[in-house]
Protein backbone atom coordinates (compact mmCIF):
# COMPACT_ATOMS: atom_id res chain seq x y z
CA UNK A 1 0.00 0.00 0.00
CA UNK A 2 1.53 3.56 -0.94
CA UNK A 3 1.75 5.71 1.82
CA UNK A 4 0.11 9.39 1.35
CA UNK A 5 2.28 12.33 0.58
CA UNK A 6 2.24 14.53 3.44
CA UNK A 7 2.26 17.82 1.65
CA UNK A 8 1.13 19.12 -1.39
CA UNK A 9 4.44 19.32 -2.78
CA UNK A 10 5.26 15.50 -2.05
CA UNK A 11 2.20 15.20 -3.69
CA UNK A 12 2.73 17.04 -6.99
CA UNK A 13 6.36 16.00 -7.10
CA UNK A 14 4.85 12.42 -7.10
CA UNK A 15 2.99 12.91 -10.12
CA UNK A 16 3.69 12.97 -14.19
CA UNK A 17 4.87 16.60 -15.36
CA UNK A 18 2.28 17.41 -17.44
CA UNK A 19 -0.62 16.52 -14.73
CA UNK A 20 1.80 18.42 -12.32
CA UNK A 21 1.81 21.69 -14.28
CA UNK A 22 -2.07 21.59 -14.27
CA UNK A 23 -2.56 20.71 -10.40
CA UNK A 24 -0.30 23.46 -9.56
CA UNK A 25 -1.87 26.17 -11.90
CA UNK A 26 -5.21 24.76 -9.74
CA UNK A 27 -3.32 25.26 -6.80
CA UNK A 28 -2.49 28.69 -7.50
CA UNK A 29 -6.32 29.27 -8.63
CA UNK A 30 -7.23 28.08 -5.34
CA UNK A 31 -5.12 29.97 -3.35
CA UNK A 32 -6.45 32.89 -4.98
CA UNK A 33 -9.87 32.68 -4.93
CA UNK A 34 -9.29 31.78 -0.67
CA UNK A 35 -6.89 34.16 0.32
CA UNK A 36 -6.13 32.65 3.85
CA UNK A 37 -6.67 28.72 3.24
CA UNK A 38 -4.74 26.41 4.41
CA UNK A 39 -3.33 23.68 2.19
CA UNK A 40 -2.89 20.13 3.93
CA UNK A 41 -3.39 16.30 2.60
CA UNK A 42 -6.43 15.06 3.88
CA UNK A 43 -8.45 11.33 2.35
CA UNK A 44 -4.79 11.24 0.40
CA UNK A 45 -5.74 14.22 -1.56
CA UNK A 46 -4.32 17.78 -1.90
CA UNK A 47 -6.92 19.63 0.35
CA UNK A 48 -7.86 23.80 1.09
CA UNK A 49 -9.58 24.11 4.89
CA UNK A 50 -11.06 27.78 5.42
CA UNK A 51 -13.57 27.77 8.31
CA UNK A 52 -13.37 23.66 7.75
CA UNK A 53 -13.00 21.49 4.26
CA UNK A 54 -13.22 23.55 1.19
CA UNK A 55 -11.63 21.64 -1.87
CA UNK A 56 -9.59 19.04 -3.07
CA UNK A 57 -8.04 18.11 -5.91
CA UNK A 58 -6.04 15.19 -7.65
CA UNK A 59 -4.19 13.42 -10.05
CA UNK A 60 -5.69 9.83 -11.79
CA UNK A 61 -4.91 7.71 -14.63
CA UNK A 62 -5.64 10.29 -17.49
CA UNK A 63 -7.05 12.86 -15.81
CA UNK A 64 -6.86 15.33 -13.16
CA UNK A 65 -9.80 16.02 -10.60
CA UNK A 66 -11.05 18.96 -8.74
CA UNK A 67 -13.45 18.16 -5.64
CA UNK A 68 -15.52 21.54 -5.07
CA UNK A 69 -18.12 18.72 -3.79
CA UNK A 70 -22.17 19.75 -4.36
CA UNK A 71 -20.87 23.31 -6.11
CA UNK A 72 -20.91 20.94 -9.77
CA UNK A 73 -24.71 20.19 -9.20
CA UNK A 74 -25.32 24.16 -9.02
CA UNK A 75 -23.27 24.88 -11.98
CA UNK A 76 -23.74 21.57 -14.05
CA UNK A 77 -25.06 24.08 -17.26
CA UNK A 78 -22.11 25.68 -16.99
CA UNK A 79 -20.05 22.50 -16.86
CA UNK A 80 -20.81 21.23 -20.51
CA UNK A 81 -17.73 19.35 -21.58
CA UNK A 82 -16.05 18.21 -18.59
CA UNK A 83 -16.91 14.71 -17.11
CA UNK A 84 -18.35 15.45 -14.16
CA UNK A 85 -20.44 13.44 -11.34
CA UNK A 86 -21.97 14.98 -7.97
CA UNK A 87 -18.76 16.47 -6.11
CA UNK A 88 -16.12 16.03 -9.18
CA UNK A 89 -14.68 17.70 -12.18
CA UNK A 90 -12.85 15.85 -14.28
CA UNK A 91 -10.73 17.77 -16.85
CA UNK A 92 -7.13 16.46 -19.16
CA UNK A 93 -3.76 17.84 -18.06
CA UNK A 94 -3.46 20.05 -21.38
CA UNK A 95 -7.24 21.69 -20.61
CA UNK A 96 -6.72 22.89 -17.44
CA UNK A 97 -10.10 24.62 -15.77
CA UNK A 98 -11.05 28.02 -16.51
CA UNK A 99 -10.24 30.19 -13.17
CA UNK A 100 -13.97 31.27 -12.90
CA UNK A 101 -15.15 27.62 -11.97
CA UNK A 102 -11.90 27.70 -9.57
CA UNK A 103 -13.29 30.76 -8.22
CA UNK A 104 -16.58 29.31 -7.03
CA UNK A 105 -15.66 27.33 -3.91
CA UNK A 106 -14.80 30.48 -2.51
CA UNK A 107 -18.33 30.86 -1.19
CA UNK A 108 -18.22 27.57 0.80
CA UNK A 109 -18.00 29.32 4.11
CA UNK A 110 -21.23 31.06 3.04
CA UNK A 111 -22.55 27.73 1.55
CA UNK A 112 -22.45 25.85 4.80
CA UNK A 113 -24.77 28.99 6.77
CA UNK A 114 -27.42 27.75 4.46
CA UNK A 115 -26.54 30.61 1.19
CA UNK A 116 -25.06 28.12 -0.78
CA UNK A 117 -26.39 28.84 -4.27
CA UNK A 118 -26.91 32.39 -4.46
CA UNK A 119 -23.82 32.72 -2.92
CA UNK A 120 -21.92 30.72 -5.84
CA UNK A 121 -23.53 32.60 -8.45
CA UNK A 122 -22.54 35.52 -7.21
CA UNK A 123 -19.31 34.65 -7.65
CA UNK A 124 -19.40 33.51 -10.48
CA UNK A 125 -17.73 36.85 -12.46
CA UNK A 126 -15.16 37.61 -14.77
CA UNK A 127 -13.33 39.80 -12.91
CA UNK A 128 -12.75 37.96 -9.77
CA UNK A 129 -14.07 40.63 -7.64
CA UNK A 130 -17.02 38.82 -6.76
CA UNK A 131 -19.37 41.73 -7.80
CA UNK A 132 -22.76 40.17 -9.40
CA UNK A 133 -23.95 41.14 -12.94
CA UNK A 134 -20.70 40.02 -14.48
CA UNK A 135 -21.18 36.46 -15.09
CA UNK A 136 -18.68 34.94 -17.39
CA UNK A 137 -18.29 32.48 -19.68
CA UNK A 138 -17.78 29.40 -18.76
């Protein structure tokens, strides 16, 4: 049995280059859109905690995942092209994730006081500053 990485960057360096370069462009996305989060392994997986869990993401066989859990059923529209199931986006190393989905876990501190999908769409911007009305396309 493979023991789990204990950092993100045992992690990464533990994984083919080319799904490397796209976790850690997530990575950065992520840190980004959660100023303040703290990154940790948790389940095996590279995780972000802010006020408790708030992503995760991973490498597989021929594909890279991001875990923004129940955020995928509220933007599932928006989604078209991506494998996706309840909890998991599924994108290829060379087609990394546009950094407005990355944006939306943001909200999940909001999400877990009951404003979960208002709060998502509203961040759901082009700019990043999280200002409604701006909604981009993804």
């Amino acid at each position: 049995m493979k023991v789990a990485a204990a950092s993100i960057d045992a992690y990464l360096a533990d994984v083919p280059p080319d799904q490397r370069a796209a976790l850690d462009l997530l990575r950065r996305q992520i840190l980004a859109a959660a100023p303040g989060a703290e990154e940790c392994i948790s389940y095996g997986l590279p995780t972000f905690k802010l006020n408790g869990s708030l992503v995760h993401f991973g490498a597989a066989r021929g594909h890279c995942a991001f875990y923004p859990r129940d955020t995928v059923e509220h933007f599932a529209d928006r989604l078209a092209g991506y494998d996706i199931s309840k909890g998991t986006i599924r994108f290829q190393p060379d087609k990394p994730l546009p950094e407005a989905l990355v944006r939306v876990p943001r909200s999940w501190p909001n999400a877990r006081r009951g404003n979960g999908a208002r709060a998502l769409s509203d961040l759901m911007d082009s700019s990043g500053s999280g200002e409604k009305g701006s909604k981009s396309e993804v």
